[in-house]
PDB file of N, CA and C in Angstrom:
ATOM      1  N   UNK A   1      -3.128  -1.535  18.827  1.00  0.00           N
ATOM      2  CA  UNK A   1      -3.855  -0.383  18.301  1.00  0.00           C
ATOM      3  C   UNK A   1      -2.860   0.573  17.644  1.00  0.00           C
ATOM      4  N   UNK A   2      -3.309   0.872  16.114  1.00  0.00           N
ATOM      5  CA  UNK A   2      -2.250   2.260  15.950  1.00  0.00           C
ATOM      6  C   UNK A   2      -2.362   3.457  16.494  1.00  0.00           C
ATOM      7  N   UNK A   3      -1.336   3.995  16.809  1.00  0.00           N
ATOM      8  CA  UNK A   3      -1.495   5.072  17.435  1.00  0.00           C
ATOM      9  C   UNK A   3      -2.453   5.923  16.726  1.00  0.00           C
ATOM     10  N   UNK A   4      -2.377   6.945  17.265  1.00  0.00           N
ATOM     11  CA  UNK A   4      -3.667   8.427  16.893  1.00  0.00           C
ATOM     12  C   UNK A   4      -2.839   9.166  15.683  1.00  0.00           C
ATOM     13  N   UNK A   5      -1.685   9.643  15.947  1.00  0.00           N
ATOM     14  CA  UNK A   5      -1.243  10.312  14.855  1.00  0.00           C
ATOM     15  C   UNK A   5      -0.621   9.674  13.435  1.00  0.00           C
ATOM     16  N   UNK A   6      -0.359   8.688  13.345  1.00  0.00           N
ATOM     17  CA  UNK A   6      -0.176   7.021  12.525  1.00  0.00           C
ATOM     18  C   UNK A   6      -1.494   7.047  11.750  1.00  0.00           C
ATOM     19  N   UNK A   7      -2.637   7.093  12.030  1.00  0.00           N
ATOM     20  CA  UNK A   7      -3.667   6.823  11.685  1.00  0.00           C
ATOM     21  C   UNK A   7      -4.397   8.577  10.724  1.00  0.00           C
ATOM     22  N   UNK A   8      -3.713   8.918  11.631  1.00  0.00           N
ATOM     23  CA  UNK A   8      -4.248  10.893  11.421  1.00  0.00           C
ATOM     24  C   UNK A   8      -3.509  10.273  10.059  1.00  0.00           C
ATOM     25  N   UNK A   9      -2.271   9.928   9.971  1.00  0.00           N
ATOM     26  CA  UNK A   9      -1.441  10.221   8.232  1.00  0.00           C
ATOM     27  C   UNK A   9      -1.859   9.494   7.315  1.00  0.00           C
ATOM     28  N   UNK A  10      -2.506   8.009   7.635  1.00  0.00           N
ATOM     29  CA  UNK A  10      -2.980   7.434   6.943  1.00  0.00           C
ATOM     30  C   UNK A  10      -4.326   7.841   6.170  1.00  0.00           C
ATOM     31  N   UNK A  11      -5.215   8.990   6.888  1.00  0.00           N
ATOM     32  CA  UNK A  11      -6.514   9.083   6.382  1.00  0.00           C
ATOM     33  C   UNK A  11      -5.739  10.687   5.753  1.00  0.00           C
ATOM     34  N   UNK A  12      -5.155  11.124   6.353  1.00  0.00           N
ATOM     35  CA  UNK A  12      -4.192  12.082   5.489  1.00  0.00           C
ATOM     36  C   UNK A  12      -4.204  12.082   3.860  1.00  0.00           C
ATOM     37  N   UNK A  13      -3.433  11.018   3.698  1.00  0.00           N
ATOM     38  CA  UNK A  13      -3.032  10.300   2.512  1.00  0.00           C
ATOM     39  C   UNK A  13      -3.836   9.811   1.719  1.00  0.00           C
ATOM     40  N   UNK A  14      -4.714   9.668   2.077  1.00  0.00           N
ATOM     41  CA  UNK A  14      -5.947   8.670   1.566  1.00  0.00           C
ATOM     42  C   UNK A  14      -6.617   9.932   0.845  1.00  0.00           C
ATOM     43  N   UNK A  15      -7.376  11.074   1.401  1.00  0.00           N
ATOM     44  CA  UNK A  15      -7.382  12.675   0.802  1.00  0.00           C
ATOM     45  C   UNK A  15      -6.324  13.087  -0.304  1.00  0.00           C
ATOM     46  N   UNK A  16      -5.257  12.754   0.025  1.00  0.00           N
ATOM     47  CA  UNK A  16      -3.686  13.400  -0.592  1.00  0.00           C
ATOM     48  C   UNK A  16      -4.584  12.479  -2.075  1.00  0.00           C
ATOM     49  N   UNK A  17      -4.389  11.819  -2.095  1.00  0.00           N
ATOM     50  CA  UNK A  17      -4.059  10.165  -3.274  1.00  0.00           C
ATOM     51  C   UNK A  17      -5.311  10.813  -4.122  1.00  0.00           C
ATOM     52  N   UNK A  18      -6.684  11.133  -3.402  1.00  0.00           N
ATOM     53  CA  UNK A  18      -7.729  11.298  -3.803  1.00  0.00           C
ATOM     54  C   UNK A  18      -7.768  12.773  -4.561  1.00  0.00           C
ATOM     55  N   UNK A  19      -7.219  13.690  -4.006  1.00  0.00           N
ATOM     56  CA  UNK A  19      -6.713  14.942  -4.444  1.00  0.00           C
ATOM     57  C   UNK A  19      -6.449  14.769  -5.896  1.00  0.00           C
ATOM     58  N   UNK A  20      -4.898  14.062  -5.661  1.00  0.00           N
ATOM     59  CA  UNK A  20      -3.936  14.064  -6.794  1.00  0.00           C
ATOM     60  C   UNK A  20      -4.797  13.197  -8.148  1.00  0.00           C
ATOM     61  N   UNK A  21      -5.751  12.489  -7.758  1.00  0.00           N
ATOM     62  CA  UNK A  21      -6.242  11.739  -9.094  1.00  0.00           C
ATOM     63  C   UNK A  21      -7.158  12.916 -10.133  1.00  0.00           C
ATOM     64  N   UNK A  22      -7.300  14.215  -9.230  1.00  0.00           N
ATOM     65  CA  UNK A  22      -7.832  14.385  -9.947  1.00  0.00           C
ATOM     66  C   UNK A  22      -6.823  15.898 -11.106  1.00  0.00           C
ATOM     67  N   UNK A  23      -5.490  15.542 -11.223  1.00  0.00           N
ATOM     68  CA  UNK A  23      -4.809  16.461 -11.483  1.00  0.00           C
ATOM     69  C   UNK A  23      -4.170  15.380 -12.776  1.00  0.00           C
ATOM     70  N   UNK A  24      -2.931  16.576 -13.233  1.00  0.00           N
ATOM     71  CA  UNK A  24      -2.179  15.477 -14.430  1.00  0.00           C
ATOM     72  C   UNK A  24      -1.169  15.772 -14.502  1.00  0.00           C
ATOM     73  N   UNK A  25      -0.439  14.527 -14.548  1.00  0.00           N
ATOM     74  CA  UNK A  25       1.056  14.478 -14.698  1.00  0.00           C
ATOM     75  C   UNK A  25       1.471  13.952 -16.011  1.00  0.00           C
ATOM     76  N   UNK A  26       2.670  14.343 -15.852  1.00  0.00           N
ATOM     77  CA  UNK A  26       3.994  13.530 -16.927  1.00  0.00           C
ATOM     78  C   UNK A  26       4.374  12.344 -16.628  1.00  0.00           C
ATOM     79  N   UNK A  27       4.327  11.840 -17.897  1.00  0.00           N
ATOM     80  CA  UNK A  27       4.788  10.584 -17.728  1.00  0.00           C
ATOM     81  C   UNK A  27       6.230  10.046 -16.973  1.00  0.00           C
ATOM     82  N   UNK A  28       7.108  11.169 -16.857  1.00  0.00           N
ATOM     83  CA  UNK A  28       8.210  11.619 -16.406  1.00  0.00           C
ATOM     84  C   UNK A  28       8.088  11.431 -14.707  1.00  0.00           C
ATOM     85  N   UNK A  29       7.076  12.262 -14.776  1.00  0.00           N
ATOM     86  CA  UNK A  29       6.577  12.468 -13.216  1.00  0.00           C
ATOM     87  C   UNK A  29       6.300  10.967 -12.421  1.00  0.00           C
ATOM     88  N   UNK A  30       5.799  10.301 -12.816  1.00  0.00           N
ATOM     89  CA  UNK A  30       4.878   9.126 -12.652  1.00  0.00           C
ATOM     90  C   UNK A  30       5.781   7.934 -12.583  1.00  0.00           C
ATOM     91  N   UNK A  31       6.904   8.039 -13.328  1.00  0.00           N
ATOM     92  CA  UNK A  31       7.701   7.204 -13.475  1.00  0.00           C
ATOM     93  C   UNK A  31       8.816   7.360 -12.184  1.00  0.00           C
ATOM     94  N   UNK A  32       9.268   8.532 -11.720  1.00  0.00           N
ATOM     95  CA  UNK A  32      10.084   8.919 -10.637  1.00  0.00           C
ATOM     96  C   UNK A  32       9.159   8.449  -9.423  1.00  0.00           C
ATOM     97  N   UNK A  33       7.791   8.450  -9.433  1.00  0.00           N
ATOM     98  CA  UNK A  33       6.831   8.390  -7.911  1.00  0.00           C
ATOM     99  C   UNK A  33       7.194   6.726  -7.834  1.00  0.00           C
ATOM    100  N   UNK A  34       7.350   5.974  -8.904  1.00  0.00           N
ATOM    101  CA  UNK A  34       7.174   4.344  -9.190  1.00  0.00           C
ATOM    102  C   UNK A  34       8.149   4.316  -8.220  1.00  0.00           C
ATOM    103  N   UNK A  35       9.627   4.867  -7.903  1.00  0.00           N
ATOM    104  CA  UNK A  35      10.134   4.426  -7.546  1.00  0.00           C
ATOM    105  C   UNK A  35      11.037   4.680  -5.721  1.00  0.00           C
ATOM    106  N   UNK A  36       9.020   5.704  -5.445  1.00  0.00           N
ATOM    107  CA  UNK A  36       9.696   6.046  -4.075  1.00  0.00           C
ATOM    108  C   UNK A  36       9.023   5.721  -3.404  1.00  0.00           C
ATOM    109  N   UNK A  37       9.929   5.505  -1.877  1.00  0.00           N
ATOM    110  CA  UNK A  37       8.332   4.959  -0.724  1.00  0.00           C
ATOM    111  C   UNK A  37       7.541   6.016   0.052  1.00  0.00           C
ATOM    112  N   UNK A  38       6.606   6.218  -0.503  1.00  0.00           N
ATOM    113  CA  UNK A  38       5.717   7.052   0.111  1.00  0.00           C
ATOM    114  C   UNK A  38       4.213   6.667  -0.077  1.00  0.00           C
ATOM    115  N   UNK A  39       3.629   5.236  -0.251  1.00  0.00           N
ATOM    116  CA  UNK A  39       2.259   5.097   0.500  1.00  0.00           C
ATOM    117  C   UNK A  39       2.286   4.884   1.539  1.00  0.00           C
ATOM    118  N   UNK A  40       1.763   5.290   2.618  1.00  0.00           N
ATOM    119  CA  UNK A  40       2.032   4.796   4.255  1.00  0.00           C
ATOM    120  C   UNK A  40       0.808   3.599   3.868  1.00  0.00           C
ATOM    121  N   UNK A  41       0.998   2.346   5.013  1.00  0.00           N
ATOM    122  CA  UNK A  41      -0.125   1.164   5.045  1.00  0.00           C
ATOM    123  C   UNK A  41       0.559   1.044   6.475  1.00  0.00           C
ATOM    124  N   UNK A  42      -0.661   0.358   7.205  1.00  0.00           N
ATOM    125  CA  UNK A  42      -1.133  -0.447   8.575  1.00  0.00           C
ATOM    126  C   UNK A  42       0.157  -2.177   8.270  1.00  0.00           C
ATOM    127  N   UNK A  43       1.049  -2.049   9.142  1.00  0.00           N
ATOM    128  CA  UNK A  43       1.493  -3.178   9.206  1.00  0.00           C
ATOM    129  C   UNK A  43       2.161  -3.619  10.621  1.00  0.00           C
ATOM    130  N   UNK A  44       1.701  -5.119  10.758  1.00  0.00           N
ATOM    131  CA  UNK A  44       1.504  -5.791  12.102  1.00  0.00           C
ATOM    132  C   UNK A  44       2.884  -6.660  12.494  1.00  0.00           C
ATOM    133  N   UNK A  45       3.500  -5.827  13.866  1.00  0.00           N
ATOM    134  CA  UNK A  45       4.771  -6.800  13.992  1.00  0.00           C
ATOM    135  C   UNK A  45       4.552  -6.859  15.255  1.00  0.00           C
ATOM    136  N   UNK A  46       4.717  -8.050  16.303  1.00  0.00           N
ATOM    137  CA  UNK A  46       4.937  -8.390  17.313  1.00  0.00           C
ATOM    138  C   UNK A  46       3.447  -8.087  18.568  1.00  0.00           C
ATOM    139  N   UNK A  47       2.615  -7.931  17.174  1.00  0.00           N
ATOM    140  CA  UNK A  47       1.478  -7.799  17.779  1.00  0.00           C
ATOM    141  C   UNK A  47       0.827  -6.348  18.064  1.00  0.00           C
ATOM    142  N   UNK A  48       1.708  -5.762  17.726  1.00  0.00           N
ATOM    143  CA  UNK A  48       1.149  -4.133  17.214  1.00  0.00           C
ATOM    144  C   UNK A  48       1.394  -3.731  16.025  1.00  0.00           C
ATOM    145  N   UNK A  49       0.203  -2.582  15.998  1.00  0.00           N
ATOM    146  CA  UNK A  49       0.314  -1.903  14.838  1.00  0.00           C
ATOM    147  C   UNK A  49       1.223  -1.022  14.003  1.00  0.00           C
ATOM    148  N   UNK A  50       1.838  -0.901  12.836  1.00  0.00           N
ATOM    149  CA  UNK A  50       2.395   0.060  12.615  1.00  0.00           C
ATOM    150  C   UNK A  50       2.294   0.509  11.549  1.00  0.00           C
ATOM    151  N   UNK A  51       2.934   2.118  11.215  1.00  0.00           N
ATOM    152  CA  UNK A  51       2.925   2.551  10.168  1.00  0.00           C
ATOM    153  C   UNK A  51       4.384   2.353   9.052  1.00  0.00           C
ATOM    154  N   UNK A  52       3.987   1.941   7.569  1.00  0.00           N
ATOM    155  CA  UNK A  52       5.135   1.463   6.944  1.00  0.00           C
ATOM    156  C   UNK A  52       5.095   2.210   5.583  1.00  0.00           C
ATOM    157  N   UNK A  53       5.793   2.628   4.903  1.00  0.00           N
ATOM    158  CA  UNK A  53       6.092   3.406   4.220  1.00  0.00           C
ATOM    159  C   UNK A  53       6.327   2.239   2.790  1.00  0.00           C
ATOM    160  N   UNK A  54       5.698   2.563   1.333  1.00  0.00           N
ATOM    161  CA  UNK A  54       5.917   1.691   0.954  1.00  0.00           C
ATOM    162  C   UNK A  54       5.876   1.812  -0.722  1.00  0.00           C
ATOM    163  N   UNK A  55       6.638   1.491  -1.903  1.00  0.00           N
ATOM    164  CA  UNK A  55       6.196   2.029  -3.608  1.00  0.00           C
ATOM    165  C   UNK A  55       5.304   1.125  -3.559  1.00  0.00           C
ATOM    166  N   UNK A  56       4.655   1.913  -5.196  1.00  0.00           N
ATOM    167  CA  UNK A  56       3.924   1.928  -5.785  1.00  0.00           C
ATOM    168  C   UNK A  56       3.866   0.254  -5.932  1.00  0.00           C
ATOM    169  N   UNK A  57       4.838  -0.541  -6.098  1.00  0.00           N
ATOM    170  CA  UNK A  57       4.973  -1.405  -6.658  1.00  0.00           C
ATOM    171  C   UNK A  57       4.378  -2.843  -5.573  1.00  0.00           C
ATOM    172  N   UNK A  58       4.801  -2.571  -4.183  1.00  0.00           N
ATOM    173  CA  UNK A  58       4.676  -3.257  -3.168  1.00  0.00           C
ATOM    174  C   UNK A  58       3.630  -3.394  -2.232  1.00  0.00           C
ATOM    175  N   UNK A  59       2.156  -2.465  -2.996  1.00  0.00           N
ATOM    176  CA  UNK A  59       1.174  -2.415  -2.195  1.00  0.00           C
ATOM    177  C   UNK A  59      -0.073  -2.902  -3.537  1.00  0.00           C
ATOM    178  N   UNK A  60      -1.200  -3.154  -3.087  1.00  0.00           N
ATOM    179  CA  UNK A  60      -2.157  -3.705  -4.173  1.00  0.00           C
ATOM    180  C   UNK A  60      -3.259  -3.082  -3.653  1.00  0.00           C
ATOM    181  N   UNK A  61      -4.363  -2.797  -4.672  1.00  0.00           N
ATOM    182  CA  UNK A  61      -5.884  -2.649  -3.607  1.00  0.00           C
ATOM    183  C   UNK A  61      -6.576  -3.555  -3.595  1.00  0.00           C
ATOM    184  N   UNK A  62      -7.693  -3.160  -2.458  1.00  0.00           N
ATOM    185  CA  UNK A  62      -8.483  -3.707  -1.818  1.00  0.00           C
ATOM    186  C   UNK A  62      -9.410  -2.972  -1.549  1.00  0.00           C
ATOM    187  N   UNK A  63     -10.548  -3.788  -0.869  1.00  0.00           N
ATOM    188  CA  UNK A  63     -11.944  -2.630  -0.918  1.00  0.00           C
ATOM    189  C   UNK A  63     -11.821  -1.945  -0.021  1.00  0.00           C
ATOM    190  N   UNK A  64     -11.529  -2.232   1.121  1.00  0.00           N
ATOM    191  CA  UNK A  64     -11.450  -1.282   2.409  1.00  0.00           C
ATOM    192  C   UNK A  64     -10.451  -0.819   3.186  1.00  0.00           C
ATOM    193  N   UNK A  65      -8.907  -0.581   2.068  1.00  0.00           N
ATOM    194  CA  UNK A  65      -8.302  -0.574   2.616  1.00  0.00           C
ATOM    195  C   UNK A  65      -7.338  -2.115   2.816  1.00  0.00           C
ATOM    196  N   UNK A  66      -6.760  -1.918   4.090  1.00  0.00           N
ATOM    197  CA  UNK A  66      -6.265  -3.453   5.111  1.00  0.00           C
ATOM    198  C   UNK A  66      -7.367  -3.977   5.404  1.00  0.00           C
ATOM    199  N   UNK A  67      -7.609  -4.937   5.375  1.00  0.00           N
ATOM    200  CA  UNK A  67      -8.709  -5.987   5.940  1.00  0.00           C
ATOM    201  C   UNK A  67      -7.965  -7.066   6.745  1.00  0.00           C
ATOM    202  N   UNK A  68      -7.772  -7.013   7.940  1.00  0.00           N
ATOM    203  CA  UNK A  68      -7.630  -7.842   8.683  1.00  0.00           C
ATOM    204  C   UNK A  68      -7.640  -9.264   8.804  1.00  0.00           C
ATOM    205  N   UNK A  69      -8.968  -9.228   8.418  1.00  0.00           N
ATOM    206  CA  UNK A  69      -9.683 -10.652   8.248  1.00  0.00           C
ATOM    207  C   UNK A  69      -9.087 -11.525   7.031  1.00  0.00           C
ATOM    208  N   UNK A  70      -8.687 -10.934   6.262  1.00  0.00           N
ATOM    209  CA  UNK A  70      -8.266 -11.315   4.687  1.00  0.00           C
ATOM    210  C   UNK A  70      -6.859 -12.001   4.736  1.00  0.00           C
ATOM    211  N   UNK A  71      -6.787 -13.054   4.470  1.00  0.00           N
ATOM    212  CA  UNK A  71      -5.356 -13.660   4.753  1.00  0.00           C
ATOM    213  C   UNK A  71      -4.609 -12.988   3.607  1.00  0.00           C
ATOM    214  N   UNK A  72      -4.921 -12.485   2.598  1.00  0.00           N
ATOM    215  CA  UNK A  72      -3.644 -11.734   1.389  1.00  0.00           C
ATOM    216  C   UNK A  72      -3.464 -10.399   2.017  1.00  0.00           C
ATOM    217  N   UNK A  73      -4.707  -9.558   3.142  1.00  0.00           N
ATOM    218  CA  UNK A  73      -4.657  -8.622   3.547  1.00  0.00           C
ATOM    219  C   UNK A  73      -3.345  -8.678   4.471  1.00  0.00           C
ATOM    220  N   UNK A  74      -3.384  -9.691   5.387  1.00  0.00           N
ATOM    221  CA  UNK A  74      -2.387 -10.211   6.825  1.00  0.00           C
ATOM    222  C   UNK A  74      -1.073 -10.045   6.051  1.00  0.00           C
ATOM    223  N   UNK A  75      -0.884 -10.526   5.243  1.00  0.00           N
ATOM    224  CA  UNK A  75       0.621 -10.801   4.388  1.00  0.00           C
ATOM    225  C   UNK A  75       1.215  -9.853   3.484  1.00  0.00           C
ATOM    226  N   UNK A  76       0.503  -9.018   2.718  1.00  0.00           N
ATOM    227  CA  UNK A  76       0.375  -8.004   1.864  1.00  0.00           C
ATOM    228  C   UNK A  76      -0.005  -6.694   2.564  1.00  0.00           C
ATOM    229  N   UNK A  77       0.421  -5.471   1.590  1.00  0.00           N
ATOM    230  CA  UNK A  77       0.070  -4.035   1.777  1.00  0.00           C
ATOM    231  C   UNK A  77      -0.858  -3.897   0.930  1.00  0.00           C
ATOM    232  N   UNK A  78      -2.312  -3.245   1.860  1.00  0.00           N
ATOM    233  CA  UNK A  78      -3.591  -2.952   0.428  1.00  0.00           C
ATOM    234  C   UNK A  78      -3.755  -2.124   0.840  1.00  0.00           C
ATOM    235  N   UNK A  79      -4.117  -0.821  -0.052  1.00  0.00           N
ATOM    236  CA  UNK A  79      -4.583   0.661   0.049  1.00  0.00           C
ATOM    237  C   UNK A  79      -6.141   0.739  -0.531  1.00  0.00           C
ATOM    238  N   UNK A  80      -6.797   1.729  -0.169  1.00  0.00           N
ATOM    239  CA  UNK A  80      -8.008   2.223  -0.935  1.00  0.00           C
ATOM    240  C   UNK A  80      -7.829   2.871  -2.367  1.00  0.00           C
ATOM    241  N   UNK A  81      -8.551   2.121  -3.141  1.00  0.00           N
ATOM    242  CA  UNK A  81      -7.974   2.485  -4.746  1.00  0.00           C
ATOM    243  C   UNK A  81      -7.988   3.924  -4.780  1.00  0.00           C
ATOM    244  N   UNK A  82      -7.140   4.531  -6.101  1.00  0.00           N
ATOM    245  CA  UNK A  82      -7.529   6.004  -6.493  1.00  0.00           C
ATOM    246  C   UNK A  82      -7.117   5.927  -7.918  1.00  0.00           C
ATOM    247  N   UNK A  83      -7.370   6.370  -8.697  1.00  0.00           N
ATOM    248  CA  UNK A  83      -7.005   6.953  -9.930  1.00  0.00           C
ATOM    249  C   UNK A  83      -5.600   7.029  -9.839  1.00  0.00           C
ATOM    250  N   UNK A  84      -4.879   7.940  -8.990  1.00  0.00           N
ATOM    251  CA  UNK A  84      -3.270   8.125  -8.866  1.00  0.00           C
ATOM    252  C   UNK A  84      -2.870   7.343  -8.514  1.00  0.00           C
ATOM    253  N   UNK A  85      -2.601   6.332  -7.596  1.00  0.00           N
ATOM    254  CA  UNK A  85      -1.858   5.342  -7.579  1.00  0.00           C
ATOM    255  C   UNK A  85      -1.852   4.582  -8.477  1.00  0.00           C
ATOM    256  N   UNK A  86      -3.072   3.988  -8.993  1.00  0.00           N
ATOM    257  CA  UNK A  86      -3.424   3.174 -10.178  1.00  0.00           C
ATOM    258  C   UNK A  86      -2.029   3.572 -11.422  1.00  0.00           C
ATOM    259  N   UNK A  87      -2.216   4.689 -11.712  1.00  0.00           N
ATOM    260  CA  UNK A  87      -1.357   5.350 -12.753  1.00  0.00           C
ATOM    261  C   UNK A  87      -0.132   5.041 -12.386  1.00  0.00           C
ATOM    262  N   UNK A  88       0.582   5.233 -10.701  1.00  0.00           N
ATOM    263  CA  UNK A  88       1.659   5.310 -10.805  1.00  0.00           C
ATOM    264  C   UNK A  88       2.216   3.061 -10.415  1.00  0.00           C
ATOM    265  N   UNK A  89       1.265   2.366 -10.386  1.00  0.00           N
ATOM    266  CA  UNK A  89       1.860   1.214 -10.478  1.00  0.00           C
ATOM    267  C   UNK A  89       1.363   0.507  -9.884  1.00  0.00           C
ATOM    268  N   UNK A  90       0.409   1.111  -8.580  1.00  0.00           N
ATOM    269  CA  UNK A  90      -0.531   0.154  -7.872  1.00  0.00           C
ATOM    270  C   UNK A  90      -1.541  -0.853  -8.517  1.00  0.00           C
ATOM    271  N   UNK A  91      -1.592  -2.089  -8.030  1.00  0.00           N
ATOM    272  CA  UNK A  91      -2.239  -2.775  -9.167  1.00  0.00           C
ATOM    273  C   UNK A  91      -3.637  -3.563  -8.174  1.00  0.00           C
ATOM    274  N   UNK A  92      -4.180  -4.457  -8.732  1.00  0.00           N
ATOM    275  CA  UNK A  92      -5.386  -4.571  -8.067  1.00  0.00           C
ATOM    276  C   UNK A  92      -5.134  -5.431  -7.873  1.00  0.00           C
ATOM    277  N   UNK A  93      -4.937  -6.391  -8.474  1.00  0.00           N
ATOM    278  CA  UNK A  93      -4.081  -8.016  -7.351  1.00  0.00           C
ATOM    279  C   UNK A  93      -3.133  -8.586  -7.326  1.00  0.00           C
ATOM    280  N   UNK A  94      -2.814  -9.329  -6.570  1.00  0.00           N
ATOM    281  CA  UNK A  94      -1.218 -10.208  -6.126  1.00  0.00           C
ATOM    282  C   UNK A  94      -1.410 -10.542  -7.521  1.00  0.00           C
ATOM    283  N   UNK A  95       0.169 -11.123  -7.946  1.00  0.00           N
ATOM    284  CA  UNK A  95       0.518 -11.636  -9.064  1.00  0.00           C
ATOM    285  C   UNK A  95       1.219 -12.900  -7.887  1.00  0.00           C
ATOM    286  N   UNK A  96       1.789 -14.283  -9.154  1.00  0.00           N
ATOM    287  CA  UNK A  96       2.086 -15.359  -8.308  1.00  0.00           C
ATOM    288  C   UNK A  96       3.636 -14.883  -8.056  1.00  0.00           C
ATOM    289  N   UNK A  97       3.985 -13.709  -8.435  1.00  0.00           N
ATOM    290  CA  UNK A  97       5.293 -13.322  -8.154  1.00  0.00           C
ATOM    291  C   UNK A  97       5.658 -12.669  -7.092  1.00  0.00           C
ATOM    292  N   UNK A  98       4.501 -12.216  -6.572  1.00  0.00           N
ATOM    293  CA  UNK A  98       4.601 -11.589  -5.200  1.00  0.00           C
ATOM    294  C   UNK A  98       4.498 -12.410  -4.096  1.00  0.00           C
ATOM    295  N   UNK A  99       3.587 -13.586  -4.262  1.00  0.00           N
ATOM    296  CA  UNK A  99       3.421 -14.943  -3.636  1.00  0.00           C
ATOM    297  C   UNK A  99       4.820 -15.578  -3.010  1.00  0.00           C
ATOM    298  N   UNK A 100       5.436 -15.857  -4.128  1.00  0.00           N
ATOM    299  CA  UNK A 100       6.780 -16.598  -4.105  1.00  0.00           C
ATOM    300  C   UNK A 100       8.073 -15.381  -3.248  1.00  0.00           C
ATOM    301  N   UNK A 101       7.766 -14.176  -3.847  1.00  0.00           N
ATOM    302  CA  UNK A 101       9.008 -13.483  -3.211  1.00  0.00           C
ATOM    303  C   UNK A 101       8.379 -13.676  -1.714  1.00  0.00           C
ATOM    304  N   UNK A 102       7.245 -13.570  -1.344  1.00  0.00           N
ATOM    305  CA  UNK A 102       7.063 -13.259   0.126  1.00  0.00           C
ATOM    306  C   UNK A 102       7.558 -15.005   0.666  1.00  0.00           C
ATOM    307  N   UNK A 103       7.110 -16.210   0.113  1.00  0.00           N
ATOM    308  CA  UNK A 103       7.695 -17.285   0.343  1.00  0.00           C
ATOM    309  C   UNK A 103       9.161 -17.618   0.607  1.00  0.00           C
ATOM    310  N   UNK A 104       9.697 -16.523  -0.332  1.00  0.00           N
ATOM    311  CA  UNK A 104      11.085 -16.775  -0.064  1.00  0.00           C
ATOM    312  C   UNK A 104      11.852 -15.811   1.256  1.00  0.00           C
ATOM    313  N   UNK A 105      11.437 -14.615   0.831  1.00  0.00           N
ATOM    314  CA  UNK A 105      11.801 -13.938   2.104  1.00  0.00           C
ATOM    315  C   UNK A 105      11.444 -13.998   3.446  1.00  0.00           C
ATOM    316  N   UNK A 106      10.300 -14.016   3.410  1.00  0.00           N
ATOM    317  CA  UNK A 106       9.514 -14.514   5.016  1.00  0.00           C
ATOM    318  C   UNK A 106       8.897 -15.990   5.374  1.00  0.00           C
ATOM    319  N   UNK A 107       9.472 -16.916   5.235  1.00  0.00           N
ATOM    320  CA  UNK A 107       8.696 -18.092   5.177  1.00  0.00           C
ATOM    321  C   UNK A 107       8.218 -18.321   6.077  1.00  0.00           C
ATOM    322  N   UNK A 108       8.843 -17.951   7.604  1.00  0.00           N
ATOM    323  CA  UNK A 108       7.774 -18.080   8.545  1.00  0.00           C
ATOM    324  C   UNK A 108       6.660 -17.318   8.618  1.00  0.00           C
ATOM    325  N   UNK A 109       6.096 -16.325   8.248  1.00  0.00           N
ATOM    326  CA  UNK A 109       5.312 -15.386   7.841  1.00  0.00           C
ATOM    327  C   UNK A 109       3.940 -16.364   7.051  1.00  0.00           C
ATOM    328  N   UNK A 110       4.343 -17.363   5.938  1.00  0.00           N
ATOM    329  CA  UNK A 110       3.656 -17.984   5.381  1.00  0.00           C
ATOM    330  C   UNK A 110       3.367 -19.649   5.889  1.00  0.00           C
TER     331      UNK A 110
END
């Protein structure tokens, strides 16, 4: 189970993300967020839950969030879409390049 306050930041954020879509940035701006870790996502080690910090680049959406059930969910970071992430790099699905890096780095994982 994630903890209570883990979870408090995640629905935090989820507001934050939702906030910010509706504001405007520089392209300047957008380009510096690409390259920091700050989406928190639900990720599972040793049989608990945790919170992981993560760019723009390394998380994808999904409809509800993490889905459990979803084997790209189990292996992958998925957030609830927003307008702002979208902008800053979040994309809507695995590419076969994300496939292979996770193959290579975690193979027991896969």
């Amino acid at each position: 189970e994630l903890q209570h306050s883990s979870l408090d930041v995640l629905v935090l954020f989820d507001k934050i993300f939702q906030y910010l879509s509706t504001q405007s940035f520089g392209k300047g701006h957008l380009t510096k967020l690409n390259q920091i870790e700050f989406i928190p996502c639900k990720e599972k080690g040793d049989g608990i839950l945790h919170m992981t910090w993560h760019k723009p680049g390394e998380v994808y959406f999904n409809d509800r969030g993490t889905q459990d059930s979803d084997l790209s969910a189990m292996l992958f970071h998925g957030v609830t879409f927003s307008p702002f992430l979208a902008s800053i790099g979040v994309r809507s699905e695995l590419s076969i390049h994300d496939i292979f890096r996770l193959i290579l780095s975690s193979p027991s994982l896969v």
